[in-house]
C-alpha atoms as a PDB file:
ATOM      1  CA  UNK A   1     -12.563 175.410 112.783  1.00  0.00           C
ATOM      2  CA  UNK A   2     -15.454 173.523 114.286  1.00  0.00           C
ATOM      3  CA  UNK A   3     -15.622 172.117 117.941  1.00  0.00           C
ATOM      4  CA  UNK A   4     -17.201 169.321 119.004  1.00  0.00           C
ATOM      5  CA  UNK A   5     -18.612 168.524 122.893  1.00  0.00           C
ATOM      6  CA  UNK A   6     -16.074 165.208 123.985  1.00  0.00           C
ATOM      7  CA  UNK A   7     -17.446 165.410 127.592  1.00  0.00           C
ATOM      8  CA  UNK A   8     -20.379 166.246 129.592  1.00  0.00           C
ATOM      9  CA  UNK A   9     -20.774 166.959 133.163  1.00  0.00           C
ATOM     10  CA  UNK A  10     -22.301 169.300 136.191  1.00  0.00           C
ATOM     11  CA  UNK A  11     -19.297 169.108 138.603  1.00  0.00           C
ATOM     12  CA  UNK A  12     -16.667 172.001 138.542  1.00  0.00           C
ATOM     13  CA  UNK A  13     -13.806 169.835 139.535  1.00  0.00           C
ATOM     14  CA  UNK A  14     -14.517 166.850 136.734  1.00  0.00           C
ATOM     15  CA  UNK A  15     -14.536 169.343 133.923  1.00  0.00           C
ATOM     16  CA  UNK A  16     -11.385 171.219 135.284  1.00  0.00           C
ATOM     17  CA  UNK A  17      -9.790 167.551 135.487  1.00  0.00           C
ATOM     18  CA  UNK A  18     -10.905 166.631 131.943  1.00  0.00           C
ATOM     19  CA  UNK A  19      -9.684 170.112 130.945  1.00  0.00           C
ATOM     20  CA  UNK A  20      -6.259 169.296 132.301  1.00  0.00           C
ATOM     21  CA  UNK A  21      -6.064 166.016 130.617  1.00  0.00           C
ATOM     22  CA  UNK A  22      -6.402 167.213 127.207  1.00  0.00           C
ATOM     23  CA  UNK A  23      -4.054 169.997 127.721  1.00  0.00           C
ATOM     24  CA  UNK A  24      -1.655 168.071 128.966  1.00  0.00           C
ATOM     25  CA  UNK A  25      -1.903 165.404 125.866  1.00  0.00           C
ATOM     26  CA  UNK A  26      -1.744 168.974 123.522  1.00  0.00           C
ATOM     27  CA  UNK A  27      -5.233 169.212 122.473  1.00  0.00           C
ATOM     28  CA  UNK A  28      -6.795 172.951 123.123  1.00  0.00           C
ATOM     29  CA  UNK A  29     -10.013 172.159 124.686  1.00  0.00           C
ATOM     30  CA  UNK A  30     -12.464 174.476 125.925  1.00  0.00           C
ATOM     31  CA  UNK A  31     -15.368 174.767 128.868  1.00  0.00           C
ATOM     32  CA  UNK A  32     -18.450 176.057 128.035  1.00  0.00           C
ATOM     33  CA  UNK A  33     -20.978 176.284 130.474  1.00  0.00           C
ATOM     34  CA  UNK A  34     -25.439 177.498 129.815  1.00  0.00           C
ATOM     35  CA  UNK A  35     -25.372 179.526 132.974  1.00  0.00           C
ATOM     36  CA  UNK A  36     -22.542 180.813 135.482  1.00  0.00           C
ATOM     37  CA  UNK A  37     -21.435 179.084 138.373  1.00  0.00           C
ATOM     38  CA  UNK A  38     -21.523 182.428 140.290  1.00  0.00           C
ATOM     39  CA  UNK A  39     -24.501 183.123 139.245  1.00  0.00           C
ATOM     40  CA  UNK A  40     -26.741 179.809 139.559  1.00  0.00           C
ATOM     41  CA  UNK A  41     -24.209 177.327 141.358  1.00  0.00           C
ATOM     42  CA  UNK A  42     -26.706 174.648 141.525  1.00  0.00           C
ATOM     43  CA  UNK A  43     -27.953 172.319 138.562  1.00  0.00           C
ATOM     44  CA  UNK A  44     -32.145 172.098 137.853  1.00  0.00           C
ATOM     45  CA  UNK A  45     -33.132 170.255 134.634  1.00  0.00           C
ATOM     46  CA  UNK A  46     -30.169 170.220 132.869  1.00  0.00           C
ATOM     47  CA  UNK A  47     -29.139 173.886 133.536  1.00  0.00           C
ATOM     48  CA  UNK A  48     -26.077 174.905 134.780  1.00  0.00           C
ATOM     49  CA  UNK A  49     -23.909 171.649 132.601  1.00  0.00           C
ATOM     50  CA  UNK A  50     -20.593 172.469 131.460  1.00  0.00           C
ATOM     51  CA  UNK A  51     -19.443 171.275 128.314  1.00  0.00           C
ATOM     52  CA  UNK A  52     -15.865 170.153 127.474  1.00  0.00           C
ATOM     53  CA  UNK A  53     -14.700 170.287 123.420  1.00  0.00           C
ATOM     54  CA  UNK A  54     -11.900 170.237 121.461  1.00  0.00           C
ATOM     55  CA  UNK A  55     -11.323 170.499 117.808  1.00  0.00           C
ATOM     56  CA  UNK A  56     -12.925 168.253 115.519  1.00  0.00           C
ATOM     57  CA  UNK A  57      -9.359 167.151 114.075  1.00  0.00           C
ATOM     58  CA  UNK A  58      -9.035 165.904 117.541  1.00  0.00           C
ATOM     59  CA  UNK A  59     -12.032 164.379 118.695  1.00  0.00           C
ATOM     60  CA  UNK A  60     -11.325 160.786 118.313  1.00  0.00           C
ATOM     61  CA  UNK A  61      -7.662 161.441 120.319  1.00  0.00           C
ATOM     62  CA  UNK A  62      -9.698 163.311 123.069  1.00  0.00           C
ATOM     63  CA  UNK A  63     -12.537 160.683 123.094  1.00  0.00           C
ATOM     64  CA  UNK A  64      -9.783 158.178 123.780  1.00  0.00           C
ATOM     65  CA  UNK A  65      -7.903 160.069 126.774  1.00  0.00           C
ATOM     66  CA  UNK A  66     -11.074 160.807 128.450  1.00  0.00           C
ATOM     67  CA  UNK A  67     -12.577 157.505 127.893  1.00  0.00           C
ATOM     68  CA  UNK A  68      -8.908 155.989 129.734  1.00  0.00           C
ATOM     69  CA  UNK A  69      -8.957 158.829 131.966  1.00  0.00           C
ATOM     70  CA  UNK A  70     -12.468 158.871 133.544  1.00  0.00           C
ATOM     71  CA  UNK A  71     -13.047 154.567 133.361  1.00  0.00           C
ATOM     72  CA  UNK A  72     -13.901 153.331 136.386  1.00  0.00           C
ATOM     73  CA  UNK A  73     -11.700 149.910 136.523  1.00  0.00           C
ATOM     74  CA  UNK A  74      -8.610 151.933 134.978  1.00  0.00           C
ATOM     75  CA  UNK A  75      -5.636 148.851 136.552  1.00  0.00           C
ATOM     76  CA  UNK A  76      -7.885 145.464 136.413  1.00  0.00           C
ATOM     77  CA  UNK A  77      -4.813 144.645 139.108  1.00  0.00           C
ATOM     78  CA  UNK A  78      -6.645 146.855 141.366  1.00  0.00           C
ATOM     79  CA  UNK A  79      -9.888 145.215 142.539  1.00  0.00           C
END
């Protein structure tokens, strides 16, 4: 079956988070990343971006939990 990329990013931590998210929700989700972190743990040009994606039968379910997940006014209660 085909993956598609759902989320983009060069921090460790966010892609382990978005990782966890999915996975918790049921979705198998997977991190692919150009070059190693051990290897080249800093990001020039591009290089070194990790890619999060997930099945294509669940792409618009993962869009949505990352979308809620990673917003940055997630409780308009708490300004």
């Amino acid at each position: 079956m085909e993956d598609v990329t759902v989320f983009r990013t060069w921090e460790e931590p966010m892609a382990d988070m978005a990782m966890n998210f999915l996975e918790t929700a049921g979705i198998n989700a997977v991190k692919i990343a150009d070059v190693p972190r051990s290897v080249f743990p800093f990001t020039v040009d591009g290089l070194a971006e990790i890619e999060i994606r997930v099945p294509k039968k669940d792409i618009e379910r993962a869009a949505e939990i990352i979308a809620v997940r990673f917003s940055e006014n997630k409780n308009p209660d708490m300004q």
